[in-house]
C-alpha atoms as a PDB file:
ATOM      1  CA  UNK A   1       2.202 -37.302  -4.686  1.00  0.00           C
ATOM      2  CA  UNK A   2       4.531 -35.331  -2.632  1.00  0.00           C
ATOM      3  CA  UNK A   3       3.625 -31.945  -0.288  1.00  0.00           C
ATOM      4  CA  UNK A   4       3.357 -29.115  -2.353  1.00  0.00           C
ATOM      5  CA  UNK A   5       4.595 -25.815  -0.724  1.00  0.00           C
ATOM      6  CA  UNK A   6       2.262 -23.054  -1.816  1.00  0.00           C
ATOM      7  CA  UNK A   7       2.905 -19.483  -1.319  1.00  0.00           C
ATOM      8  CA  UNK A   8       0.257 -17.092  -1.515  1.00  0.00           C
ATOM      9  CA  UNK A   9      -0.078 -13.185  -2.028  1.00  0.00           C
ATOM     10  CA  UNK A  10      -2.704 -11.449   0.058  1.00  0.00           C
ATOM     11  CA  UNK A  11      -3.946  -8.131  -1.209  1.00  0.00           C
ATOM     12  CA  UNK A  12      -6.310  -8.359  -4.706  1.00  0.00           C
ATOM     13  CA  UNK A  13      -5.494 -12.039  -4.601  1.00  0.00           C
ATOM     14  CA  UNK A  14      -7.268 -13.532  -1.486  1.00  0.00           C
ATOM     15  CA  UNK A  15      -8.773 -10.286  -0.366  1.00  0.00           C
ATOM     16  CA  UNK A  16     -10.473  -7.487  -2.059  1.00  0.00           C
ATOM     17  CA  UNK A  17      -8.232  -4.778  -1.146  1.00  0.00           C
ATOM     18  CA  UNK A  18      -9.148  -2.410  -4.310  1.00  0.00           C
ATOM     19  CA  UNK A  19     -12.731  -2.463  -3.916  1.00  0.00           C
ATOM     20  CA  UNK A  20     -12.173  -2.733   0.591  1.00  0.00           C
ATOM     21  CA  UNK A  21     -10.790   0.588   0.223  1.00  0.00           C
ATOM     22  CA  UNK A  22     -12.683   2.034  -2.582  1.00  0.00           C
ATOM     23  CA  UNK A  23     -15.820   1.248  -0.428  1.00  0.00           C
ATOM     24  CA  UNK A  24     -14.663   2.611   3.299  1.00  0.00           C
ATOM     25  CA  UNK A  25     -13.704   5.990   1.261  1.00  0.00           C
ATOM     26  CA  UNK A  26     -17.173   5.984  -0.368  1.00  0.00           C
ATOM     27  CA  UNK A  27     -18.750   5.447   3.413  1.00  0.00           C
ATOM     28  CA  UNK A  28     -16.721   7.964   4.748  1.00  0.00           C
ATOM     29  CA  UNK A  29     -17.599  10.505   1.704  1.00  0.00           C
ATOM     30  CA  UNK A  30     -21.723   9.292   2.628  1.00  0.00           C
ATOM     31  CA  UNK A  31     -21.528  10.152   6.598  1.00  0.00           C
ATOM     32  CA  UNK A  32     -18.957  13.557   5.728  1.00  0.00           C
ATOM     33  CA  UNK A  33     -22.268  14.420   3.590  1.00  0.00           C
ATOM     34  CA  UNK A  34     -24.605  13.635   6.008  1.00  0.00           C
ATOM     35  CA  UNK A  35     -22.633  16.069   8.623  1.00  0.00           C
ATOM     36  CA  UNK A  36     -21.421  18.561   6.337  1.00  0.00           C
ATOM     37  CA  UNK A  37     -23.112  19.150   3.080  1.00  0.00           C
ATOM     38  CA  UNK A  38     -20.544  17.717   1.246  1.00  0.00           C
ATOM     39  CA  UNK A  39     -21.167  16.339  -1.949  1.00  0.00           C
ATOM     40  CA  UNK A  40     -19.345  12.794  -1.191  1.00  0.00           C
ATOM     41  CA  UNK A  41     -18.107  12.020  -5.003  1.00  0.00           C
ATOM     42  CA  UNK A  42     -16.286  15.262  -5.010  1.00  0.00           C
ATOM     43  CA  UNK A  43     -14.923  14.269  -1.332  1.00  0.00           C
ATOM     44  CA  UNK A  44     -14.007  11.225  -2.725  1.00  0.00           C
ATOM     45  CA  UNK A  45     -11.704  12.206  -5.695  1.00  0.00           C
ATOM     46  CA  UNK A  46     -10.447  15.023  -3.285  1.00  0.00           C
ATOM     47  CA  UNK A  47      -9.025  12.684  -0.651  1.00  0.00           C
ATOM     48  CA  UNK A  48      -7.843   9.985  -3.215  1.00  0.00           C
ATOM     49  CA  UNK A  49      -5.656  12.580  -5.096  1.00  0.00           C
ATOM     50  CA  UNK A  50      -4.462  14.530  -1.297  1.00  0.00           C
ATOM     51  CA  UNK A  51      -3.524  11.581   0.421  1.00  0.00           C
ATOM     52  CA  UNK A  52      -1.741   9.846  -2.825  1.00  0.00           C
ATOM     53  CA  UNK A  53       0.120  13.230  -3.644  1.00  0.00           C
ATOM     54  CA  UNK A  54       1.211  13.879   0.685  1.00  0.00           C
ATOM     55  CA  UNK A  55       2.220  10.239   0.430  1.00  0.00           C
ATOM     56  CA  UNK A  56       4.643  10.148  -2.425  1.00  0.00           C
ATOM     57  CA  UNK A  57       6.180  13.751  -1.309  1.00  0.00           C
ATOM     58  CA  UNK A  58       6.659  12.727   1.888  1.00  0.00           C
ATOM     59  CA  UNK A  59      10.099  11.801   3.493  1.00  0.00           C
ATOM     60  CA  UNK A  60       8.624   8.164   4.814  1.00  0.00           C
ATOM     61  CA  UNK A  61       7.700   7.471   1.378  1.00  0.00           C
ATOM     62  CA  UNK A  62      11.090   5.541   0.110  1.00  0.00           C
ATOM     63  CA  UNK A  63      10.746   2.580   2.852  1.00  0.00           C
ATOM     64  CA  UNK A  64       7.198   2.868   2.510  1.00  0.00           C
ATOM     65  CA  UNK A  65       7.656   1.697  -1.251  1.00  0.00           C
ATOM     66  CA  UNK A  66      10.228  -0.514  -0.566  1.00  0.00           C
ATOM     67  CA  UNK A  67       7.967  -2.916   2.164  1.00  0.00           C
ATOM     68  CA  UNK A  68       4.426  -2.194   0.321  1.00  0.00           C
ATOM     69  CA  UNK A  69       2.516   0.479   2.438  1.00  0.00           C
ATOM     70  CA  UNK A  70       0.014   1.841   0.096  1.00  0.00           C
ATOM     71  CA  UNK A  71      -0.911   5.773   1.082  1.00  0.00           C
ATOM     72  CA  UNK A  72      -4.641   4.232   1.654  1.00  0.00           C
ATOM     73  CA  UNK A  73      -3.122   2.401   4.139  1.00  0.00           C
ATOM     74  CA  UNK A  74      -0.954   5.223   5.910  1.00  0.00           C
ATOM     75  CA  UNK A  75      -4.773   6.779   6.860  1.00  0.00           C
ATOM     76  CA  UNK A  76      -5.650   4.049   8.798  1.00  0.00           C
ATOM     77  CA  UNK A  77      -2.900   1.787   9.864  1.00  0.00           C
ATOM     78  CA  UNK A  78      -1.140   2.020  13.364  1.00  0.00           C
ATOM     79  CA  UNK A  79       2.114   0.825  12.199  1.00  0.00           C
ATOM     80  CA  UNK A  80       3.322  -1.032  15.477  1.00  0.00           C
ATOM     81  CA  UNK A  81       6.482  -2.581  15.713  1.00  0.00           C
ATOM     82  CA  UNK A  82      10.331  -1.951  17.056  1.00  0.00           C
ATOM     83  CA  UNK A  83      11.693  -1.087  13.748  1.00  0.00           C
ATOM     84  CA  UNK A  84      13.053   1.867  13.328  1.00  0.00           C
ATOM     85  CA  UNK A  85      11.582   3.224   9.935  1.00  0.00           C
ATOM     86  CA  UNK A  86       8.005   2.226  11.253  1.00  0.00           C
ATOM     87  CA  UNK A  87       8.127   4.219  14.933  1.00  0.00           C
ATOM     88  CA  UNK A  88       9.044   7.062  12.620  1.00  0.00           C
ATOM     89  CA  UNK A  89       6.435   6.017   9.983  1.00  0.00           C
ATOM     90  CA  UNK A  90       4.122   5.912  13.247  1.00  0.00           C
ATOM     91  CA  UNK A  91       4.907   9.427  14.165  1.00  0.00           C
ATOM     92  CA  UNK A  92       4.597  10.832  11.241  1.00  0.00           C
ATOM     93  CA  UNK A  93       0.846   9.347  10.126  1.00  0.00           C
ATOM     94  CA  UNK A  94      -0.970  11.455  12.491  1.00  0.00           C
ATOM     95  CA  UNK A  95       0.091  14.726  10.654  1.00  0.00           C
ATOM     96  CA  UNK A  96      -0.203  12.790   7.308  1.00  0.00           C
ATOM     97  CA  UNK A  97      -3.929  12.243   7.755  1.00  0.00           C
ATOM     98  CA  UNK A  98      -4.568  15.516   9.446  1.00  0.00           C
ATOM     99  CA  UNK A  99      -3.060  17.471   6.368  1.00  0.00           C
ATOM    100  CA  UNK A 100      -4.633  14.847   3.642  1.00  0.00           C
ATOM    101  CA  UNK A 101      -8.474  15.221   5.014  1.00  0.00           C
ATOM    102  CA  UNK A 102      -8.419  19.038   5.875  1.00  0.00           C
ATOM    103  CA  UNK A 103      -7.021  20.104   1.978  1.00  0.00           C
ATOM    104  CA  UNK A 104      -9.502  17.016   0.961  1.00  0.00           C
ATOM    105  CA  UNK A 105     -12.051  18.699   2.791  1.00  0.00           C
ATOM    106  CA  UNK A 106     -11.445  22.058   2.182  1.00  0.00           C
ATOM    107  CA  UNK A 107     -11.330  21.888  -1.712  1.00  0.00           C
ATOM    108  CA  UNK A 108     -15.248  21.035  -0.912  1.00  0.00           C
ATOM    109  CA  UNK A 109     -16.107  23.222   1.389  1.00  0.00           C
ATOM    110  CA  UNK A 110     -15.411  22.641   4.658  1.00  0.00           C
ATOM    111  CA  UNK A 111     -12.936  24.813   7.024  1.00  0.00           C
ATOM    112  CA  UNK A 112     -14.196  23.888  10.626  1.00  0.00           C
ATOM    113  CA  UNK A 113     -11.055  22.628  12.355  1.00  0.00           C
ATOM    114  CA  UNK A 114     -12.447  19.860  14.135  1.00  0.00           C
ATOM    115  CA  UNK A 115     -13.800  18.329  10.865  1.00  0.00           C
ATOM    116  CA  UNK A 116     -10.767  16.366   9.670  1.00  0.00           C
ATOM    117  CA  UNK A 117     -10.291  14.573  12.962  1.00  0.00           C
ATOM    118  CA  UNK A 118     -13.495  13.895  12.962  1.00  0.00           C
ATOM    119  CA  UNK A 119     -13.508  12.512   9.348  1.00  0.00           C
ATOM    120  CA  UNK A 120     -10.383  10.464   9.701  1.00  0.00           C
ATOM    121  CA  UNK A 121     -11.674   8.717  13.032  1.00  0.00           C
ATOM    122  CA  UNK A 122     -14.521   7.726  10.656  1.00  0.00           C
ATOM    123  CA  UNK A 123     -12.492   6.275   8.204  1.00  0.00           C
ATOM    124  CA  UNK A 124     -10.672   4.418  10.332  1.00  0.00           C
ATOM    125  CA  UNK A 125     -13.636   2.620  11.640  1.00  0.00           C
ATOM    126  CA  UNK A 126     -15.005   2.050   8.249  1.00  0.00           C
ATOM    127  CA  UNK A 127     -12.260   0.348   6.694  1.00  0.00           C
ATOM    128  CA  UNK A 128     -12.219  -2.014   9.855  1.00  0.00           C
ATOM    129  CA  UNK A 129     -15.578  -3.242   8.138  1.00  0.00           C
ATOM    130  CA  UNK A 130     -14.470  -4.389   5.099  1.00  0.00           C
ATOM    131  CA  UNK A 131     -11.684  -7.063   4.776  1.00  0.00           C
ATOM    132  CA  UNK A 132     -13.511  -9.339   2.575  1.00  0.00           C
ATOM    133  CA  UNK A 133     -11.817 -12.468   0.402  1.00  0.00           C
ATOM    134  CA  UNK A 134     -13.107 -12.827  -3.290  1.00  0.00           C
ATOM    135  CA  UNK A 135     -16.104 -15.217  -2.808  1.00  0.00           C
ATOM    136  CA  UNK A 136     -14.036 -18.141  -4.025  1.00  0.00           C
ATOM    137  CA  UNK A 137     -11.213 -17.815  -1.438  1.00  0.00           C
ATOM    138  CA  UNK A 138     -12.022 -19.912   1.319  1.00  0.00           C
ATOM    139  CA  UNK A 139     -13.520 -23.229  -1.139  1.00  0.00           C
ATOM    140  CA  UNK A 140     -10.261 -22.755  -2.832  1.00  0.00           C
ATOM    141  CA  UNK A 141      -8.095 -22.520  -0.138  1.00  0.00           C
ATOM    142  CA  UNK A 142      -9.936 -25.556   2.006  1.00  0.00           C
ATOM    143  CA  UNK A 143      -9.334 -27.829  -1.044  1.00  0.00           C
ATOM    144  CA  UNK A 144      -5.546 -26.812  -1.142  1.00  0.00           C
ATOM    145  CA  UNK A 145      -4.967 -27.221   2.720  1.00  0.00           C
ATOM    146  CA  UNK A 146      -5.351 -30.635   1.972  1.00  0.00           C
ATOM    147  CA  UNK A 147      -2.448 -31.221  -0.154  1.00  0.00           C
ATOM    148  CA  UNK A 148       0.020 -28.702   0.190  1.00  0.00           C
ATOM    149  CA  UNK A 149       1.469 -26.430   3.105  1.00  0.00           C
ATOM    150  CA  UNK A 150       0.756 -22.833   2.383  1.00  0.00           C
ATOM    151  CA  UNK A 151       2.405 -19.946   3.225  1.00  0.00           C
ATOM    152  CA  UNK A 152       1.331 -16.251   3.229  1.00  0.00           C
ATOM    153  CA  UNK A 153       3.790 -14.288   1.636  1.00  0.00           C
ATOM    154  CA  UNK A 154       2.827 -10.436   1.352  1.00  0.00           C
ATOM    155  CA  UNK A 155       4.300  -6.936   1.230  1.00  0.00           C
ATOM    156  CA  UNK A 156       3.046  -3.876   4.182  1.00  0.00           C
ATOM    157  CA  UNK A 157       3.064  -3.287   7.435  1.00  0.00           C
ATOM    158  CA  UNK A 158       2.857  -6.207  10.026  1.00  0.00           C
ATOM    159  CA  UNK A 159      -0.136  -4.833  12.029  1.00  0.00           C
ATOM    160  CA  UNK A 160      -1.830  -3.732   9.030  1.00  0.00           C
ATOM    161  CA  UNK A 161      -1.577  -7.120   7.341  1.00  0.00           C
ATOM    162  CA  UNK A 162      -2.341  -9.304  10.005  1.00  0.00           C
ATOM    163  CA  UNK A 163      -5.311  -7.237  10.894  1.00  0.00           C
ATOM    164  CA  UNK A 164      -6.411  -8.484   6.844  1.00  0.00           C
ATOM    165  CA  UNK A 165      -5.783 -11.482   7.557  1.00  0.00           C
ATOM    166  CA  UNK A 166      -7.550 -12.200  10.823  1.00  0.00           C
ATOM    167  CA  UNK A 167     -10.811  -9.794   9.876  1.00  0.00           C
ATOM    168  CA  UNK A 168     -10.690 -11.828   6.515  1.00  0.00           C
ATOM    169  CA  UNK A 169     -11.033 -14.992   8.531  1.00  0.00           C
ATOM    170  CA  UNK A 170      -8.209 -16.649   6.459  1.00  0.00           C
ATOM    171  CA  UNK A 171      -5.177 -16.920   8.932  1.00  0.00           C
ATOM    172  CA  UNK A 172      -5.795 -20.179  10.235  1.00  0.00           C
ATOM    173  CA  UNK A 173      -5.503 -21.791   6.339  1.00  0.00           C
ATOM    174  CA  UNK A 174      -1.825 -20.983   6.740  1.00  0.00           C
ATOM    175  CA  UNK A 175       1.334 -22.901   7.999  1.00  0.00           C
ATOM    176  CA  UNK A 176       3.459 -19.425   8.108  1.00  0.00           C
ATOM    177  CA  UNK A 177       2.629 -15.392   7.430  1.00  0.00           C
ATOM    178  CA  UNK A 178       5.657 -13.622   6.126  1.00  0.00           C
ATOM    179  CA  UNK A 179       5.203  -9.883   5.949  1.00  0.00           C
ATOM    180  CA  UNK A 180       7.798  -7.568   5.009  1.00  0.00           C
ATOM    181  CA  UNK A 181       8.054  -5.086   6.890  1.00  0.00           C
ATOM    182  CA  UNK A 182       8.983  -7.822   9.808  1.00  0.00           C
ATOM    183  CA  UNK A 183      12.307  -8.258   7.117  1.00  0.00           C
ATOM    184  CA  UNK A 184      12.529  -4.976   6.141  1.00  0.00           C
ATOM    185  CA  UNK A 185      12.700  -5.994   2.230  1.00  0.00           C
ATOM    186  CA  UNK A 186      10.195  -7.854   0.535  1.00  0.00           C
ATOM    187  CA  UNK A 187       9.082  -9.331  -2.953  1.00  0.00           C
ATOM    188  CA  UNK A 188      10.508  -9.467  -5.439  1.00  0.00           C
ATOM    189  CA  UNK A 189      13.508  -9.934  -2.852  1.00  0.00           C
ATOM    190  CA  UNK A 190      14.617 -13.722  -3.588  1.00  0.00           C
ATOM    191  CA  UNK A 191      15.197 -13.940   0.283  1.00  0.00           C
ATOM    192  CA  UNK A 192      11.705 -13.691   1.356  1.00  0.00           C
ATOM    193  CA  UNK A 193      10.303 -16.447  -1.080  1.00  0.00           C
ATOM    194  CA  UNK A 194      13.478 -18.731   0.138  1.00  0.00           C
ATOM    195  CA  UNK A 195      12.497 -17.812   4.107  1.00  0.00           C
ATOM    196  CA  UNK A 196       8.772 -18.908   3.632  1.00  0.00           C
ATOM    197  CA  UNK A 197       9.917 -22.258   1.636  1.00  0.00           C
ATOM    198  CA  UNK A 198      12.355 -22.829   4.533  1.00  0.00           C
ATOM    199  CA  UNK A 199       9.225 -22.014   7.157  1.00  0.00           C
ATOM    200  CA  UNK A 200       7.083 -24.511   5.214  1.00  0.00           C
ATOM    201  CA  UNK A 201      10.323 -27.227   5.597  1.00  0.00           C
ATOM    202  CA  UNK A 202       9.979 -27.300   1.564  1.00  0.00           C
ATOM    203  CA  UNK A 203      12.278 -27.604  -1.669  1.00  0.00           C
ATOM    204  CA  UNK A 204      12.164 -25.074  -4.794  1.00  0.00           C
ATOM    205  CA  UNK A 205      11.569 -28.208  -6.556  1.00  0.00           C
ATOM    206  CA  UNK A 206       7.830 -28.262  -4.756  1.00  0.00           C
ATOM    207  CA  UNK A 207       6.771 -24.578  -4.563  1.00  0.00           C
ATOM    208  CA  UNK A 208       4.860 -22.154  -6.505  1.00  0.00           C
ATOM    209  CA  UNK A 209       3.784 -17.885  -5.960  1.00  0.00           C
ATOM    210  CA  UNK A 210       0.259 -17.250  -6.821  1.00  0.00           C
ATOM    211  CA  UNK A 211      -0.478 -13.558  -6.752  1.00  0.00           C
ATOM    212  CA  UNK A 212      -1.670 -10.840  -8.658  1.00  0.00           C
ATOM    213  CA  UNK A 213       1.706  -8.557  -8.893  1.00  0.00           C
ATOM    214  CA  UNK A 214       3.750  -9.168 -12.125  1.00  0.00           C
ATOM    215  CA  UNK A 215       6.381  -6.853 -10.470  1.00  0.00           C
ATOM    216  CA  UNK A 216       6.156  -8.027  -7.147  1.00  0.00           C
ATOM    217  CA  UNK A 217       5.188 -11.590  -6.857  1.00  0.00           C
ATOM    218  CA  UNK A 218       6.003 -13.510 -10.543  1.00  0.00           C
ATOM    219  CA  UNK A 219       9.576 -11.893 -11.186  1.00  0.00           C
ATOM    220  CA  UNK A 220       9.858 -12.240  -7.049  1.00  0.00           C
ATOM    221  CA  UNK A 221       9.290 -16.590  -8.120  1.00  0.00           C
ATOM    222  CA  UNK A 222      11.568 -16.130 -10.841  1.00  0.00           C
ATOM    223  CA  UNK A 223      14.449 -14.676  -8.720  1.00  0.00           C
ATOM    224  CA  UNK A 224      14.014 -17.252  -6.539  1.00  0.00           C
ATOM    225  CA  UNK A 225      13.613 -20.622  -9.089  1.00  0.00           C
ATOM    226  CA  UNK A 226      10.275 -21.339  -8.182  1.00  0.00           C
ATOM    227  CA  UNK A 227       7.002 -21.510 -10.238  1.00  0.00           C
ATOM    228  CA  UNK A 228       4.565 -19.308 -10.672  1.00  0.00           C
ATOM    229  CA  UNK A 229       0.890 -18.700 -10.919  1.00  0.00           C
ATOM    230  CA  UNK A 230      -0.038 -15.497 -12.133  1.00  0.00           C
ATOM    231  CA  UNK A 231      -3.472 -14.618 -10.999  1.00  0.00           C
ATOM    232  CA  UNK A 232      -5.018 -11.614 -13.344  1.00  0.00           C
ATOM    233  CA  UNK A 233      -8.770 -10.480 -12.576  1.00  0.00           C
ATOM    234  CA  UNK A 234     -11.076  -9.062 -15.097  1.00  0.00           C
ATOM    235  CA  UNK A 235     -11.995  -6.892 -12.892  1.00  0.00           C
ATOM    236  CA  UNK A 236      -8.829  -5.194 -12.066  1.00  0.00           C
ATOM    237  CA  UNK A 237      -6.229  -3.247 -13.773  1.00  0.00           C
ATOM    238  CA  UNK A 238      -3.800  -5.495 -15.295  1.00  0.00           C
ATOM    239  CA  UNK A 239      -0.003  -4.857 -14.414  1.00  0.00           C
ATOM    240  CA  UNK A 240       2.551  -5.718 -16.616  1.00  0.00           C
ATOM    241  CA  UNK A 241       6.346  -6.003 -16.320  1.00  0.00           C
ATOM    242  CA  UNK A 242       8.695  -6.301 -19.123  1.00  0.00           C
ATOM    243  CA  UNK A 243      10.628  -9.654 -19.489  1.00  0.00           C
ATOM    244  CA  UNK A 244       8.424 -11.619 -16.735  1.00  0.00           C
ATOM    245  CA  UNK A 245       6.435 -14.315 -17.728  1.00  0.00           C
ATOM    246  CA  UNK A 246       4.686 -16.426 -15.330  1.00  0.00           C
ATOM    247  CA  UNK A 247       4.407 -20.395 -15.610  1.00  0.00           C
ATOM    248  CA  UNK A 248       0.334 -20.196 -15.799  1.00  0.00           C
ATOM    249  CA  UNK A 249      -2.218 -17.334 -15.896  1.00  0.00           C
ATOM    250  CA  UNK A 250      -5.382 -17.710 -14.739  1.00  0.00           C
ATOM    251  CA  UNK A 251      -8.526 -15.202 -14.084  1.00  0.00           C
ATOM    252  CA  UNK A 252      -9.928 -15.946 -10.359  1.00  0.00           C
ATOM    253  CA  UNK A 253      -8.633 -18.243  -7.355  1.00  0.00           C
ATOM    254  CA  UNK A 254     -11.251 -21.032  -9.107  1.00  0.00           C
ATOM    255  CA  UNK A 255      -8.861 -21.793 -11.755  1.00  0.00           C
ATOM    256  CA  UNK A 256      -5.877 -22.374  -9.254  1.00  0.00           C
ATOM    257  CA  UNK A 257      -6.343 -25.989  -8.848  1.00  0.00           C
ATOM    258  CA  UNK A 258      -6.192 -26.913 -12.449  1.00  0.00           C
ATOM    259  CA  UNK A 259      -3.029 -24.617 -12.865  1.00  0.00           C
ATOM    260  CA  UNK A 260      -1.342 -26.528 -10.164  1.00  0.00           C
ATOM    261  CA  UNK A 261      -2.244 -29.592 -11.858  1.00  0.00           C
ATOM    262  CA  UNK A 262      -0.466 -28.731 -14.760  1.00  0.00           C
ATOM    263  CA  UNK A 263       2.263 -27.525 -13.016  1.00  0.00           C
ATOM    264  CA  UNK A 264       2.470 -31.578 -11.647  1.00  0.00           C
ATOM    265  CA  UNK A 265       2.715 -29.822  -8.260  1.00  0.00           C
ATOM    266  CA  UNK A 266      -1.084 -31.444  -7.193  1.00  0.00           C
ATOM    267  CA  UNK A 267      -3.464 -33.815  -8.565  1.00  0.00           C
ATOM    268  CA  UNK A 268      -6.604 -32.370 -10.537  1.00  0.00           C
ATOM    269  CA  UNK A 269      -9.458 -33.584 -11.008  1.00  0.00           C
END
């Protein structure tokens, strides 16, 4: 059978970003406790709702929708790179995550200046500890390496991804990364799909998305005439999007291979 060119999503479809961040928040909220007296469920739901609400209200927040970068992210990323919109995103994140963990911190309690530095260094070396793929990731992934040239095809900031994907231990599956904010747009953007199948020296013909983003990733394979595997967890909200239906659904990375098979891109067993 002929290559198959595979493009994959990273975040909630190889790696457990949801429950990566939900735990380094829940570590943080532990230690604040520890130091403070806080009572770390309360600074949990304070510094989820803070950071989300600075993030959206904040004048970086229209590129930082239009590459990916999650608010979660903007309190620990360093956002390197010569673009333009991230050295501003870059000087703008210290006073983001200054301003997000002292109101987070003061709705429970705590006024001392030096406490929201203090916190935010924490989190930033907590979330360095967890970039974990679902437990299926790398059987699935070593089964498909030997059929079909993959490609990593995934919205966010460059450092911040590639940190995922190195701490993950999952770069060296892949024949290309493609990040957006190394574009500047990203999926659904038809461009970015066509770049990675052109990286991957593939046809439209031969390529499929997988990922868990209706929005993002299936009508992304759509715009750009390729298949699509739409990969929707039990465990996760589901996300729909009107008029976008994907060429197979399945519920973990285990059930890619048959998919595929159906799709006649590989051979199942």
């Amino acid at each position: 059978m002929d290559t198959t060119f595979l493009l994959l999503d990273l975040d909630d479809t190889l790696v457990a970003e949801d429950a990566s961040i939900e735990r380094a928040f829940r570590a943080t909220s532990e230690i604040a406790q520890s130091r403070y007296g806080v009572h770390p469920e309360a600074l949990y739901t304070s510094i989820r709702r803070h950071s989300s609400r600075l993030w959206h209200g904040s004048p970086m927040y229209g590129y930082a929708r239009s590459i990916g970068i999650a608010s979660w992210e903007g309190l620990w990323g360093d956002f390197t790179g010569d673009d333009p919109n991230l050295r501003a995103l870059r000087g703008w994140v210290p006073r983001y995550r200054r301003e997000a963990w002292a109101t987070a911190l003061a709705e429970v309690g705590v006024t001392d200046e030096g406490a929201a530095a203090e916190i935010s260094e924490i989190f930033i070396e907590q979330r360095a500890r967890f970039h974990e793929p679902f437990p299926e990731t790398v059987s699935v992934l070593s089964v498909l390496r030997r059929s079909c040239r993959m490609a990593l095809v995934t919205n966010g900031a460059p450092d911040v991804q590639r940190r995922k994907l190195d701490e993950s231990g999952l770069a060296h599956f892949f024949d290309a990364v493609l990040i957006s904010g190394e574009f500047g747009f990203g999926k659904p953007d038809p461009r970015i799909f066509h770049s990675a199948i052109e990286r991957l020296g593939g046809s439209a013909e031969r390529s499929a998305m997988v990922g868990d983003s209706a929005s993002r990733d299936i009508a992304g394979a759509k715009a750009a005439r390729i298949k699509s595997v739409w990969i929707v967890r039990p465990s996760l909200e589901r996300e729909t999007h009107q008029g976008v239906t994907p060429d197979e659904t399945i519920g973990s990375l285990e059930e890619l291979v048959p998919a595929l098979g159906r799709l006649g891109l590989i051979e199942s067993a």
